[in-house]
Protein backbone atom coordinates (compact mmCIF):
# COMPACT_ATOMS: atom_id res chain seq x y z
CA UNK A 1 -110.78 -1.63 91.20
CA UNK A 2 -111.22 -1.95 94.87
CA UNK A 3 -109.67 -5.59 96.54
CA UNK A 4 -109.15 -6.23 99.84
CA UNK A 5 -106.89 -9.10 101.27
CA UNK A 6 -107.20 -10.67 104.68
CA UNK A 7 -104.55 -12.71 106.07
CA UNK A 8 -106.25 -14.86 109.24
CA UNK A 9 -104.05 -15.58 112.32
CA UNK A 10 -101.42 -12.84 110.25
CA UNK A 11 -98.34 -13.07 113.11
CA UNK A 12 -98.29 -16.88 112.92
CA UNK A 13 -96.89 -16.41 108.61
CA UNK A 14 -93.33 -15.10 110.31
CA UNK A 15 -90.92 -17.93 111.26
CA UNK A 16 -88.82 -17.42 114.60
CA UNK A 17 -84.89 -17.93 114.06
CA UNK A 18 -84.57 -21.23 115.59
CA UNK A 19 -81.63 -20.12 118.27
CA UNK A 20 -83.87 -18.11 119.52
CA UNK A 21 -87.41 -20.45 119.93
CA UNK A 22 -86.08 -21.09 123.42
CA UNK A 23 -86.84 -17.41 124.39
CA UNK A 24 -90.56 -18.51 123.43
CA UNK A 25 -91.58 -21.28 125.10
CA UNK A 26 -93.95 -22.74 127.86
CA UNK A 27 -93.89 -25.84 130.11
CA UNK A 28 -97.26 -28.24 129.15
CA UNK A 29 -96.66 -31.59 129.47
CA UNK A 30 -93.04 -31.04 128.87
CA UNK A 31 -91.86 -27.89 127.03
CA UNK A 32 -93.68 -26.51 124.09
CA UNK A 33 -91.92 -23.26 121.49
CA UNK A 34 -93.32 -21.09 119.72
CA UNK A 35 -91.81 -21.49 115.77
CA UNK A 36 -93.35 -18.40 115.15
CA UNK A 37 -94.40 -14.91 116.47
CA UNK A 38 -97.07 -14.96 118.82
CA UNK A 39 -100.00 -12.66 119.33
CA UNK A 40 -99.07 -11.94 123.18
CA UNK A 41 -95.54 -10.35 122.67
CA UNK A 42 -95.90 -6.55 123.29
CA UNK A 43 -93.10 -6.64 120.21
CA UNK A 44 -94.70 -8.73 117.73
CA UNK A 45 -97.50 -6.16 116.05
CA UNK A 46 -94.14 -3.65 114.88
CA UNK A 47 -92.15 -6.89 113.41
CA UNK A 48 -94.76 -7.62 111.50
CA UNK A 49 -95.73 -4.19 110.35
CA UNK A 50 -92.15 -3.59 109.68
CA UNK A 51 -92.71 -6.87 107.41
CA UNK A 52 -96.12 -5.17 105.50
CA UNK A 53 -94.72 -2.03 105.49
CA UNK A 54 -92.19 -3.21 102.97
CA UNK A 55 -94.73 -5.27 100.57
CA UNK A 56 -97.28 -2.06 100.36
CA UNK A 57 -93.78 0.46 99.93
CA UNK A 58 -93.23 -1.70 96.66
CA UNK A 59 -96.92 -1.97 95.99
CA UNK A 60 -97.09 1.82 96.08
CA UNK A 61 -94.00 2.20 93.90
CA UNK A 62 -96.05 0.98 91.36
CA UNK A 63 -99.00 3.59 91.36
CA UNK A 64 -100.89 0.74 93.68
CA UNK A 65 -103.15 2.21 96.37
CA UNK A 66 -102.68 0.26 99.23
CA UNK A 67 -104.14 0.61 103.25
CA UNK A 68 -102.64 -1.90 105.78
CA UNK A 69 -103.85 -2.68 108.78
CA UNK A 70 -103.00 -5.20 111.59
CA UNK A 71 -106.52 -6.22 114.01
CA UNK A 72 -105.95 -7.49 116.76
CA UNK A 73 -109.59 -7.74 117.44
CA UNK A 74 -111.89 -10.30 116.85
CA UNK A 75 -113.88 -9.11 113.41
CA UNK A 76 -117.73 -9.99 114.76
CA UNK A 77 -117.08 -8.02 117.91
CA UNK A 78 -119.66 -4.99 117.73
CA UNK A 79 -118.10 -1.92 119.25
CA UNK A 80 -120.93 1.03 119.69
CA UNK A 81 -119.83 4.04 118.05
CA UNK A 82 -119.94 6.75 121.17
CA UNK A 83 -122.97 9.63 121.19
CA UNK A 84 -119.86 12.77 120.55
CA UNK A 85 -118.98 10.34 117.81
CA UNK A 86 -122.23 9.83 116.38
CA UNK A 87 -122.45 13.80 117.08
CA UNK A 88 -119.93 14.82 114.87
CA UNK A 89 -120.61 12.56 112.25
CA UNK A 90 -123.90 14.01 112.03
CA UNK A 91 -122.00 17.68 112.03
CA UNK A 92 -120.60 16.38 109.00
CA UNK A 93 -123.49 14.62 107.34
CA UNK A 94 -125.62 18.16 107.67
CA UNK A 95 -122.52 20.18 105.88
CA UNK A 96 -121.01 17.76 103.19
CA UNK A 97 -123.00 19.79 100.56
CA UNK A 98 -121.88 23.86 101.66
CA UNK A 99 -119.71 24.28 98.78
CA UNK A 100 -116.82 25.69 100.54
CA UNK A 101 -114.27 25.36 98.22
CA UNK A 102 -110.92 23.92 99.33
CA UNK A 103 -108.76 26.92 98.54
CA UNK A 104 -108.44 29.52 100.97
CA UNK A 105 -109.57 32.65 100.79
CA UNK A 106 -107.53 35.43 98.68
CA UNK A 107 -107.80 38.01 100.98
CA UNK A 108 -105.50 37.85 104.30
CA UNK A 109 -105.22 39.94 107.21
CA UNK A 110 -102.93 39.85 109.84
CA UNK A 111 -103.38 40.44 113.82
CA UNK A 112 -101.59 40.25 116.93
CA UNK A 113 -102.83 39.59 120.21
CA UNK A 114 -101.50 39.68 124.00
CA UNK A 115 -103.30 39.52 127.48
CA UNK A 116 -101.78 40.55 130.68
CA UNK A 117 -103.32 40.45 134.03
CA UNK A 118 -104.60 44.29 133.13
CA UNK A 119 -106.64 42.78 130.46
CA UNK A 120 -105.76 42.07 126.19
CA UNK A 121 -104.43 44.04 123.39
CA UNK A 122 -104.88 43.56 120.01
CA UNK A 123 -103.40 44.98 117.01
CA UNK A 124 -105.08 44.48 113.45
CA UNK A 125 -103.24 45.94 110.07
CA UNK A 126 -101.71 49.11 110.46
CA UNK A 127 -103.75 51.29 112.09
CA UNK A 128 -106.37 49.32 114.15
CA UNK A 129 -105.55 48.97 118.45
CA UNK A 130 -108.00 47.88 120.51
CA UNK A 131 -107.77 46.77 124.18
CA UNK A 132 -110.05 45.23 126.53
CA UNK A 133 -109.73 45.43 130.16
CA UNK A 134 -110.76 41.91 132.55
CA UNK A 135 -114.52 41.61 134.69
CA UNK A 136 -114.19 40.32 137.30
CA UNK A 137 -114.61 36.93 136.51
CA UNK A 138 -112.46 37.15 133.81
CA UNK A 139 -109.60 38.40 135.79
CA UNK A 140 -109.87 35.20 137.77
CA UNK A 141 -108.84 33.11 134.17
CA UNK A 142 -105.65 31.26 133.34
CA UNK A 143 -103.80 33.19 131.74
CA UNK A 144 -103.92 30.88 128.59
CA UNK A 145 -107.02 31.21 128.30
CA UNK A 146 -106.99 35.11 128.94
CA UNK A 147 -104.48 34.54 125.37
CA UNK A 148 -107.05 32.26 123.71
CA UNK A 149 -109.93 34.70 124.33
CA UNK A 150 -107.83 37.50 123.29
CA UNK A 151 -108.16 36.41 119.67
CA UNK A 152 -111.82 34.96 119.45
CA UNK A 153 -112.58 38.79 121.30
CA UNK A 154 -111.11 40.20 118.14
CA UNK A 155 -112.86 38.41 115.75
CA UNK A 156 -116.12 38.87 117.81
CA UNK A 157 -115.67 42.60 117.82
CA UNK A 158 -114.82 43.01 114.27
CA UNK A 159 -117.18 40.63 112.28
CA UNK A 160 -116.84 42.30 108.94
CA UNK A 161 -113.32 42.71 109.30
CA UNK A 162 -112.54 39.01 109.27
CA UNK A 163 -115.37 37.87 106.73
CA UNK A 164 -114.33 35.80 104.00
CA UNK A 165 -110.73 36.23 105.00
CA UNK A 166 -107.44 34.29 105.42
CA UNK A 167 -106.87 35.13 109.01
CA UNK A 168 -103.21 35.19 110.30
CA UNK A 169 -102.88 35.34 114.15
CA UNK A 170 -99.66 36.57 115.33
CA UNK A 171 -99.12 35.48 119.12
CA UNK A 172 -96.13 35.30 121.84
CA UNK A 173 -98.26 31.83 123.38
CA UNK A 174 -96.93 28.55 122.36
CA UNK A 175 -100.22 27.27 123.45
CA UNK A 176 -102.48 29.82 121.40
CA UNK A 177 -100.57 28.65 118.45
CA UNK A 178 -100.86 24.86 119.05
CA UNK A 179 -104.36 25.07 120.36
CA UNK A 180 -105.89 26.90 116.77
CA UNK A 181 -103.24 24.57 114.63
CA UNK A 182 -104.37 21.43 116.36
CA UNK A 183 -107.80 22.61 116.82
CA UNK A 184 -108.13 21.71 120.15
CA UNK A 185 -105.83 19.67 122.93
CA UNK A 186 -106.58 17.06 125.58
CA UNK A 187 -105.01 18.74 128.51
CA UNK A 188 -108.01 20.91 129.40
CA UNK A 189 -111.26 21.08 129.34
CA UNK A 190 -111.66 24.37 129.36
CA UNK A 191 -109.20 25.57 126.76
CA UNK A 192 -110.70 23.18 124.57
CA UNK A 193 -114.50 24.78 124.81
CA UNK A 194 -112.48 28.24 124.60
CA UNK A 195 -111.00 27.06 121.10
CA UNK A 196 -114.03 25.02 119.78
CA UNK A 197 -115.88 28.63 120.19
CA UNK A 198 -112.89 30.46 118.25
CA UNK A 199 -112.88 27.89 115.43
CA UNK A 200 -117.15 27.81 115.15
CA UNK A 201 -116.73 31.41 115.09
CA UNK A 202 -114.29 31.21 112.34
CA UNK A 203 -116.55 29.05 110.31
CA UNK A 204 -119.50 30.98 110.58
CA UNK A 205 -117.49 34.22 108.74
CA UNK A 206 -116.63 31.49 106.41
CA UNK A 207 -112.59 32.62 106.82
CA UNK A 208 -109.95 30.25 107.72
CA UNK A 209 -107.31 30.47 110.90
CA UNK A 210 -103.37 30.35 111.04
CA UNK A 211 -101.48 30.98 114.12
CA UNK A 212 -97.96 31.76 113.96
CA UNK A 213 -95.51 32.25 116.95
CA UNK A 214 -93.90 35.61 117.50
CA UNK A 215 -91.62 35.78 119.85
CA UNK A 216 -92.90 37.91 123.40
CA UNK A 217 -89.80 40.54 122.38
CA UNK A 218 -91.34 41.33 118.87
CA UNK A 219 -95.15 41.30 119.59
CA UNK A 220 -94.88 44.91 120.92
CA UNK A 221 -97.88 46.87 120.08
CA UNK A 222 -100.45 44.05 121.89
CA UNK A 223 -98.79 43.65 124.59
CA UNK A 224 -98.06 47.05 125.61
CA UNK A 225 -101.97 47.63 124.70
CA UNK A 226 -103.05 44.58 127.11
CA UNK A 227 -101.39 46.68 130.24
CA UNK A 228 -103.07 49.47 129.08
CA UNK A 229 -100.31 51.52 127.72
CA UNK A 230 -99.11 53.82 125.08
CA UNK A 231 -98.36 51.66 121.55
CA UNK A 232 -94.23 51.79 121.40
CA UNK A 233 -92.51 54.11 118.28
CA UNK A 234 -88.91 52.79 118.10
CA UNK A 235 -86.66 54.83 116.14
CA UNK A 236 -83.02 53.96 115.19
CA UNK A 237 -80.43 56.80 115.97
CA UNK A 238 -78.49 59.01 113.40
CA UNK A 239 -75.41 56.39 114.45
CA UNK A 240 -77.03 53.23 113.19
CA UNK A 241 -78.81 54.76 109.96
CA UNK A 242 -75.32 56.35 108.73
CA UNK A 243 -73.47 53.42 108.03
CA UNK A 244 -76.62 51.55 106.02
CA UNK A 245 -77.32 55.27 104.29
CA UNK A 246 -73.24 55.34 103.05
CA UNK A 247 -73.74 51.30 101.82
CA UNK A 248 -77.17 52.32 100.25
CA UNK A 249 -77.60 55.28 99.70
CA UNK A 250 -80.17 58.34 101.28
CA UNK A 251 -83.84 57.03 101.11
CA UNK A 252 -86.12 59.68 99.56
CA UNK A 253 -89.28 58.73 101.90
CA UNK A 254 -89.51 56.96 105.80
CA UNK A 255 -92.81 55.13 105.14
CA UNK A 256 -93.70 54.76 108.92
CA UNK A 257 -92.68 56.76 110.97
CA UNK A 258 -93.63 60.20 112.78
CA UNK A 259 -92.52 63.28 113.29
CA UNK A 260 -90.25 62.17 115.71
CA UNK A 261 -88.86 59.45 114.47
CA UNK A 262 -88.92 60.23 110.90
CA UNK A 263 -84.90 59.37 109.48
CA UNK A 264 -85.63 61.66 106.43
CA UNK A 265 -87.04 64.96 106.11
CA UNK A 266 -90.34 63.17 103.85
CA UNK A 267 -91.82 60.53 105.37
CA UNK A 268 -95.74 58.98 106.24
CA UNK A 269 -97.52 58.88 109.52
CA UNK A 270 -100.14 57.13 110.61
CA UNK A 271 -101.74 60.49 112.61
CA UNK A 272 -104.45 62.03 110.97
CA UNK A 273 -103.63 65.48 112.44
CA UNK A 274 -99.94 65.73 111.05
CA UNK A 275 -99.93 67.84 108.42
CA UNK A 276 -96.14 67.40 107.89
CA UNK A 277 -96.85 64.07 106.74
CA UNK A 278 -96.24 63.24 103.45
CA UNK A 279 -99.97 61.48 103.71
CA UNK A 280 -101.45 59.03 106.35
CA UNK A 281 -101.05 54.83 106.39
CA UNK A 282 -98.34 54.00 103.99
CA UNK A 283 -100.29 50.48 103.62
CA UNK A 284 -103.12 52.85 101.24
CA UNK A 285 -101.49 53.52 98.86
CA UNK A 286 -99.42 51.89 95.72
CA UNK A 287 -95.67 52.76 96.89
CA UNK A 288 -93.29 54.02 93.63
CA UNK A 289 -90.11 55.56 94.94
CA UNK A 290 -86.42 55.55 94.31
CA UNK A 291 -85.03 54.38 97.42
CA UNK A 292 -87.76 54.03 100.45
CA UNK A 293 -87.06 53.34 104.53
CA UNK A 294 -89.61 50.66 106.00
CA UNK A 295 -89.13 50.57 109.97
CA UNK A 296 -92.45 49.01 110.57
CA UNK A 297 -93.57 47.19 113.94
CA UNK A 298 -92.24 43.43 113.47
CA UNK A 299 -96.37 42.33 113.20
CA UNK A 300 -96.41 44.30 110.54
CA UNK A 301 -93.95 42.80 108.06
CA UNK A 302 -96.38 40.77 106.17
CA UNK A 303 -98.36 42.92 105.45
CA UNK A 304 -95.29 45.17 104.14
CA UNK A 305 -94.41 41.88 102.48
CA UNK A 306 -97.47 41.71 100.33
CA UNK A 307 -97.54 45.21 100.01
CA UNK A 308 -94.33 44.92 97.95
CA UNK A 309 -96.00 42.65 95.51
CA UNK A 310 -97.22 46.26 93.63
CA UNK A 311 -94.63 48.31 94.73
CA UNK A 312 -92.10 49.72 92.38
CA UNK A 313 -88.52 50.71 93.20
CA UNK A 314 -86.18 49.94 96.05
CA UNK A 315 -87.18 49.58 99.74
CA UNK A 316 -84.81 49.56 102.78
CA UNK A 317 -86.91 46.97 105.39
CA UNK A 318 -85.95 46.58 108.55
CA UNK A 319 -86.30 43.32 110.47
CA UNK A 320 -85.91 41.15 113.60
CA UNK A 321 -83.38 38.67 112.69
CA UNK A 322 -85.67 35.62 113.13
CA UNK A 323 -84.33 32.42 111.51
CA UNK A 324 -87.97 30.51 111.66
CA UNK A 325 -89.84 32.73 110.91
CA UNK A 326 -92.57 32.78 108.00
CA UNK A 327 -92.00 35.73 106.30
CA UNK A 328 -88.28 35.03 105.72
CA UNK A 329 -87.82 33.10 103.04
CA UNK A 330 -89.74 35.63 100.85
CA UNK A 331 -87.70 38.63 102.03
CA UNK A 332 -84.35 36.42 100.81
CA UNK A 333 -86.00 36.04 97.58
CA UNK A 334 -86.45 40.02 97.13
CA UNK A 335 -82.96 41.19 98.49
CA UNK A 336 -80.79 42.57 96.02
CA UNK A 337 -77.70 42.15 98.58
CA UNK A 338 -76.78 40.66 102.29
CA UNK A 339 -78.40 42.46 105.18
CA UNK A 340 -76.73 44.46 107.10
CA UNK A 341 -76.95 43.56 110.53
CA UNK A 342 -77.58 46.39 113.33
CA UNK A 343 -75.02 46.35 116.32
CA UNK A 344 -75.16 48.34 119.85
CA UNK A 345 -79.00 48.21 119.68
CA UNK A 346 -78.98 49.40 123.37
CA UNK A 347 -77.49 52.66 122.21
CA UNK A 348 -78.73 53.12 119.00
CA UNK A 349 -82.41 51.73 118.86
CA UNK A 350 -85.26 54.09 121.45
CA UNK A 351 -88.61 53.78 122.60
CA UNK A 352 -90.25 57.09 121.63
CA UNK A 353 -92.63 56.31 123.85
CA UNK A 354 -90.62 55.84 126.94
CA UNK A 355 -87.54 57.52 125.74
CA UNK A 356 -85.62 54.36 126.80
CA UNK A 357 -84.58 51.09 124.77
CA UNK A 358 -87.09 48.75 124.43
CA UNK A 359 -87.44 46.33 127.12
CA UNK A 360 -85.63 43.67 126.50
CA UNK A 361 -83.41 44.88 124.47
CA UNK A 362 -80.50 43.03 124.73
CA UNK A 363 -82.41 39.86 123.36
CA UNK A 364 -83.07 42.16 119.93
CA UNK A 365 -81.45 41.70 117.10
CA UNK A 366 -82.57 43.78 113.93
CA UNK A 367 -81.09 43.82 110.00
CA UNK A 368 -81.25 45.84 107.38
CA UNK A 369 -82.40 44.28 103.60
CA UNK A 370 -82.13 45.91 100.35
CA UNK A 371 -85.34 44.90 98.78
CA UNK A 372 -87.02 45.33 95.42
CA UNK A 373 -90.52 45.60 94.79
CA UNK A 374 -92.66 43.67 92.75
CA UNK A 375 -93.26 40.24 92.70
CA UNK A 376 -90.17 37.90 94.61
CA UNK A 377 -87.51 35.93 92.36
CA UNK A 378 -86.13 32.80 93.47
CA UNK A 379 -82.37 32.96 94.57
CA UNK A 380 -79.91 30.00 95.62
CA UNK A 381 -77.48 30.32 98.26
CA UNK A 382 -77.23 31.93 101.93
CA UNK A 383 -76.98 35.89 102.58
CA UNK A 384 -73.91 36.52 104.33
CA UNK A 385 -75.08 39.37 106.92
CA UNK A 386 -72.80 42.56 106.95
CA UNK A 387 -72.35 44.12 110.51
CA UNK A 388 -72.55 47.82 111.06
């Protein structure tokens, strides 16, 4: 049953204390107060909503349904309904019957973006880099919107790719991320045509969109791709894999690595043309080993993440230490003890790439967890981190 009450000239049903009538009055013909609130005082609308607000709270504790709203308005007054209004409502009127279910879709993939004033990087799943250098008139953009186009480029060049999909964008812009999540912004014009083409885009592959903030020190592969460089390989040093290999044990396999950086005499490359490899992309394949090393570039820990739903066995993952981050409450749920946290990173941690520490590096700060595969268990109580 649908009822609606109306309470005419509402604000004049609360009594004023009377101490305090002479703070409400007006000289006409001697003085006249107000006894109760008064539809002028900037004040009034809360106090009464503080009032309602109450009523529909105990109303709703009750299983009762209840909208209330205050009008200040006179309710004859037409007000036309503006032509983008009437635009979008007519969007909406030509789409109500699509079908597109509510639930998102099953498959996800993950990419990372960056732009530079070379031109953008992008990084999707394991194996994919592409980078796009500016025109002319591109290299003339804000660089927000040099981020923003970074990821609707990515989506443009890789249609099938992001079909059907539960996209997660992984980017170092605070304004990428609360441009997509708020679908738009007020602030400019121009960022807000750049996102209404992203999220159009989006629709039409019939996928949905999440941005998630990575810090600028951890989104590594895109931005050294958007100035045109070399993709980085860190690898930790003999003197920071000791102490976790005596606490843990020797893994059997280094799942990403090279033959560089490889920590164990078997591990998986992503290089076609190494032969030493145990095979190429750890991500194709189930994983079923003993005791397994999983160094992977920060973007790439949720998709190790869900890899590790159908994995079998133990895995040693390394990680940024990242208290907000999304992925961490599901690697808590799948450690078996406390991390160990890495120490001296600007000895111990290199750049194959460079041969130097990452840049930056003294703003790193990378753990160790002792994970099992499978699907995640629930676990109360905080990990105490061990320091090595």
């Amino acid at each position: 049953m649908l009822a609606t009450i109306d309470r005419s000239d509402a604000l004049y049903h609360v009594p004023v204390e009377r101490l305090h009538r002479r703070f409400l009055a007006f000289r006409y013909q001697g003085i006249t107060y107000w006894t109760c609130l008064q539809f002028s005082l900037a004040f009034a609308p809360q106090a009464f909503s503080q009032l309602t607000n109450w009523v529909a709270a105990f109303l709703r504790s009750w299983s009762v349904r209840i909208i209330v709203y205050l009008s200040r308005s006179s309710p004859r007054h037409a007000t036309p309904i503006p032509q983008a209004a009437r635009k979008a409502l007519d969007w909406w009127l030509q789409h109500l019957g699509d079908g597109i279910g509510y639930a998102t879709p099953k498959i996800g993939i993950v990419l990372s973006t960056d732009a530079s004033d070379w031109g953008l990087g992008v990084s999707i799943g394991a194996s994919l880099y592409l980078r796009h250098m500016w025109t002319p008139q591109q290299r003339a953009w804000h660089i927000n919107r040099k981020e923003l186009y970074a990821v609707r480029w990515a989506l443009e060049s890789n249609p099938l790719l992001f079909t059907n999909r539960t996209i997660t964008v992984l980017t170092d812009s605070t304004v990428v991320a609360s441009q997509i999540r708020r679908q738009g912004g007020l602030r400019s014009a121009t960022l807000l045509r750049e996102t209404s083409e992203l999220l159009h885009l989006v629709l039409s592959l019939r996928s949905v969109i999440k941005p998630v903030r990575l810090p600028g020190v951890y989104n590594t592969i895109a931005d050294r791709l958007s100035r045109n460089m070399c993709p980085p390989e860190w690898h930790l040093l003999s003197k920071a894999t000791s102490a976790v290999f005596r606490r843990w044990g020797t893994p059997t396999v280094d799942l990403f690595a090279s033959r560089r950086s490889a920590v164990v005499p078997s591990y998986v490359s992503l290089n076609p043309d190494d032969h030493q490899a145990l095979f190429v992309d750890a991500l194709s394949r189930p994983w079923n080993f003993d005791l397994a090393w999983v160094f992977p570039p920060p973007p790439l820990i949720p998709l190790v993440l869900q890899h590790l739903e159908t994995a079998t066995g133990t895995f040693l993952l390394v990680t940024p230490r990242w208290e907000k981050t999304f992925w961490r409450p599901d690697v808590k749920a799948r450690a078996v003890d406390a991390p160990i946290k890495l120490k001296d990173l600007s000895r111990t941690l290199l750049d194959l790439s460079t041969n130097k520490p990452p840049p930056d590096v003294q703003d790193l700060q990378l753990e160790v967890w002792k994970l099992r595969g499978g699907r995640p268990t629930l676990r109360s109580g905080p990990h105490q981190s061990v320091v090595c």
